[in-house]
Protein backbone atom coordinates (compact mmCIF):
# COMPACT_ATOMS: atom_id res chain seq x y z
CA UNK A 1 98.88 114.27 100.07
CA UNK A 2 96.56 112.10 99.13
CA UNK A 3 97.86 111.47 95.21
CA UNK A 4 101.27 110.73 97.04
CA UNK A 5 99.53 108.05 99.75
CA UNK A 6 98.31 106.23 96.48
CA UNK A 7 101.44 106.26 94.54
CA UNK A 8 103.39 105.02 97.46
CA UNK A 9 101.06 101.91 97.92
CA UNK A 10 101.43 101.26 94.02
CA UNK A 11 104.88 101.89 93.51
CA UNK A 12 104.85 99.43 96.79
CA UNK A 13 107.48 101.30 99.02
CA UNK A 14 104.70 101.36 101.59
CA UNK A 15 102.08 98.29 102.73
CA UNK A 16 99.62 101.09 104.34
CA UNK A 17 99.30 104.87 105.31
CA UNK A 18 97.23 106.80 107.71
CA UNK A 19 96.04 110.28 106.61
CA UNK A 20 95.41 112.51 110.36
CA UNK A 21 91.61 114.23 109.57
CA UNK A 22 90.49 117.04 112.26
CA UNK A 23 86.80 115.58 111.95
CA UNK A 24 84.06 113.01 110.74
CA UNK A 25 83.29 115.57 108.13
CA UNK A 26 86.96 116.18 106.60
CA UNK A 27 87.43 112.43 106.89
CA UNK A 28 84.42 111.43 104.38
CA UNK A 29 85.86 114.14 102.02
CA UNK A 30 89.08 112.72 102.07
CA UNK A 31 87.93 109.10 102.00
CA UNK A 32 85.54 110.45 98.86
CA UNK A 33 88.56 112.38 97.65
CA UNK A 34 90.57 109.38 97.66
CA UNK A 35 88.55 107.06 96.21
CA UNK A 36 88.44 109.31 93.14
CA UNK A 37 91.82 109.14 92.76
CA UNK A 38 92.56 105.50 93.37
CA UNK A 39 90.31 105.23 90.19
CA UNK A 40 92.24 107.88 88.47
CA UNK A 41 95.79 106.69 89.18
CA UNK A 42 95.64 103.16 89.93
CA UNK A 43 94.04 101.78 86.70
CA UNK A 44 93.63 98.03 86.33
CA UNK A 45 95.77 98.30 90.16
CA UNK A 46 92.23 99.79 91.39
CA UNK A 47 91.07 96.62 93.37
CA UNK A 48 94.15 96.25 94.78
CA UNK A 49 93.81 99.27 97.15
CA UNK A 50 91.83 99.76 99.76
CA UNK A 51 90.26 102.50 101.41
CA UNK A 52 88.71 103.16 104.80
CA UNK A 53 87.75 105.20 107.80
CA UNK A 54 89.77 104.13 110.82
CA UNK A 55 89.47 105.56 114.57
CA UNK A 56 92.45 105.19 116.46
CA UNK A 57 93.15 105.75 119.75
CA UNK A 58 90.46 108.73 119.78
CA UNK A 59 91.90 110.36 116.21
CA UNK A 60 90.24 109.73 113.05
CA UNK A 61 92.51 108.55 109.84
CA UNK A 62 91.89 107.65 106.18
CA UNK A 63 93.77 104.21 105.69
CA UNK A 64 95.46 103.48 102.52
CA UNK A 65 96.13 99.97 101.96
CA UNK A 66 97.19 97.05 99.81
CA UNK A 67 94.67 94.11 99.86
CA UNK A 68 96.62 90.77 100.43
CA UNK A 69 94.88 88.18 98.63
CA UNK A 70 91.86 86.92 100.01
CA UNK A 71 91.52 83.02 100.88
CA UNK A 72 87.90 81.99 99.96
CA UNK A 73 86.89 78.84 102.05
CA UNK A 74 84.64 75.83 101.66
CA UNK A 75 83.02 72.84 103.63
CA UNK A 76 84.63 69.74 102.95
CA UNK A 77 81.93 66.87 102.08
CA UNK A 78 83.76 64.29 103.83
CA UNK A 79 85.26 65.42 107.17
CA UNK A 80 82.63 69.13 107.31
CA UNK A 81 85.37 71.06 107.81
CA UNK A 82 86.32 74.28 106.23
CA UNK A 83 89.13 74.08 103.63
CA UNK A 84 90.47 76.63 101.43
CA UNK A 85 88.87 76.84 97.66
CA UNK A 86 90.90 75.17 95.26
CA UNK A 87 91.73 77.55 92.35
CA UNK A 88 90.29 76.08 88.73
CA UNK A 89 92.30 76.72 86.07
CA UNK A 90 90.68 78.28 82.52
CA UNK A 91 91.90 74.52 81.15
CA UNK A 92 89.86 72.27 83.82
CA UNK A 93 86.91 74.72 84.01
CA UNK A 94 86.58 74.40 79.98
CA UNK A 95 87.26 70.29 80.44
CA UNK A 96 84.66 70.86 83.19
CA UNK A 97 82.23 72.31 80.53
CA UNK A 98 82.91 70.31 78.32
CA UNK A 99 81.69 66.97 80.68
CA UNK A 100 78.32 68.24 81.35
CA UNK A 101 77.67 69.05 78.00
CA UNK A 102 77.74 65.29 77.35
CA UNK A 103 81.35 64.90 75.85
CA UNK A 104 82.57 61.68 77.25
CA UNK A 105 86.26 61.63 78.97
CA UNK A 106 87.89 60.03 75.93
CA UNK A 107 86.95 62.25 73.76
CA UNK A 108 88.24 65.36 75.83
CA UNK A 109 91.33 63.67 75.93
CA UNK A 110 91.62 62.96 72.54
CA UNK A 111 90.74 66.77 71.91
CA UNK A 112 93.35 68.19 73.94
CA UNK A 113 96.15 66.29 72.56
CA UNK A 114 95.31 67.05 69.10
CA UNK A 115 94.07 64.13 67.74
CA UNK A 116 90.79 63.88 65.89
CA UNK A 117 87.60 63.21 67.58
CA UNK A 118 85.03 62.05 65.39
């Protein structure tokens, strides 16, 4: 039952899944149960499922879920709002590197399209 809930989430016929438990107790096993086997059959997948205890309406589940993406956010400098984290390529983050360790614009540029820096 559990193995199936899994596969469904990665094979991505279903979003989430609730798993019925009779008690607290049987609902830690299968949340423990589970979380062995996300490991086991999701691989390199394994962050993108998630796993928890859910009370609903007075009846305790295991949910089985795909993660969306999460948006990280940061205050803006200028206006102190929050805006959403730009993503940094590996590119600028190695130009960015490159800066503070003293290499002067020109040269970076030079670098990247292949001509010789000196």
């Amino acid at each position: 039952m559990i193995e199936k809930a899994i596969l469904s989430i990665l094979s991505e016929d279903k979003d989430e899944i609730f798993i019925p438990c009779l008690n607290k107790a049987q609902q830690e096993s299968i949340r423990t149960q589970a979380y062995y086997l996300r490991k086991k059959l999701a691989g390199k997948y394994v962050d993108e499922i998630g796993i928890i205890k859910v009370n609903e309406e007075d009846q305790l589940f295991i949910r089985i879920y795909k993660k969306i993406d999460t948006v990280l956010y940061e205050r803006d400098k200028n206006t102190g709002k929050l805006v959403p984290v730009q993503k940094i390529s590996e590119l600028d983050q190695l130009k960015e590197s490159m800066r503070k360790d003293g290499i002067s614009e020109e040269e970076i540029n030079k670098y990247f399209k292949g001509e010789e820096v000196i």
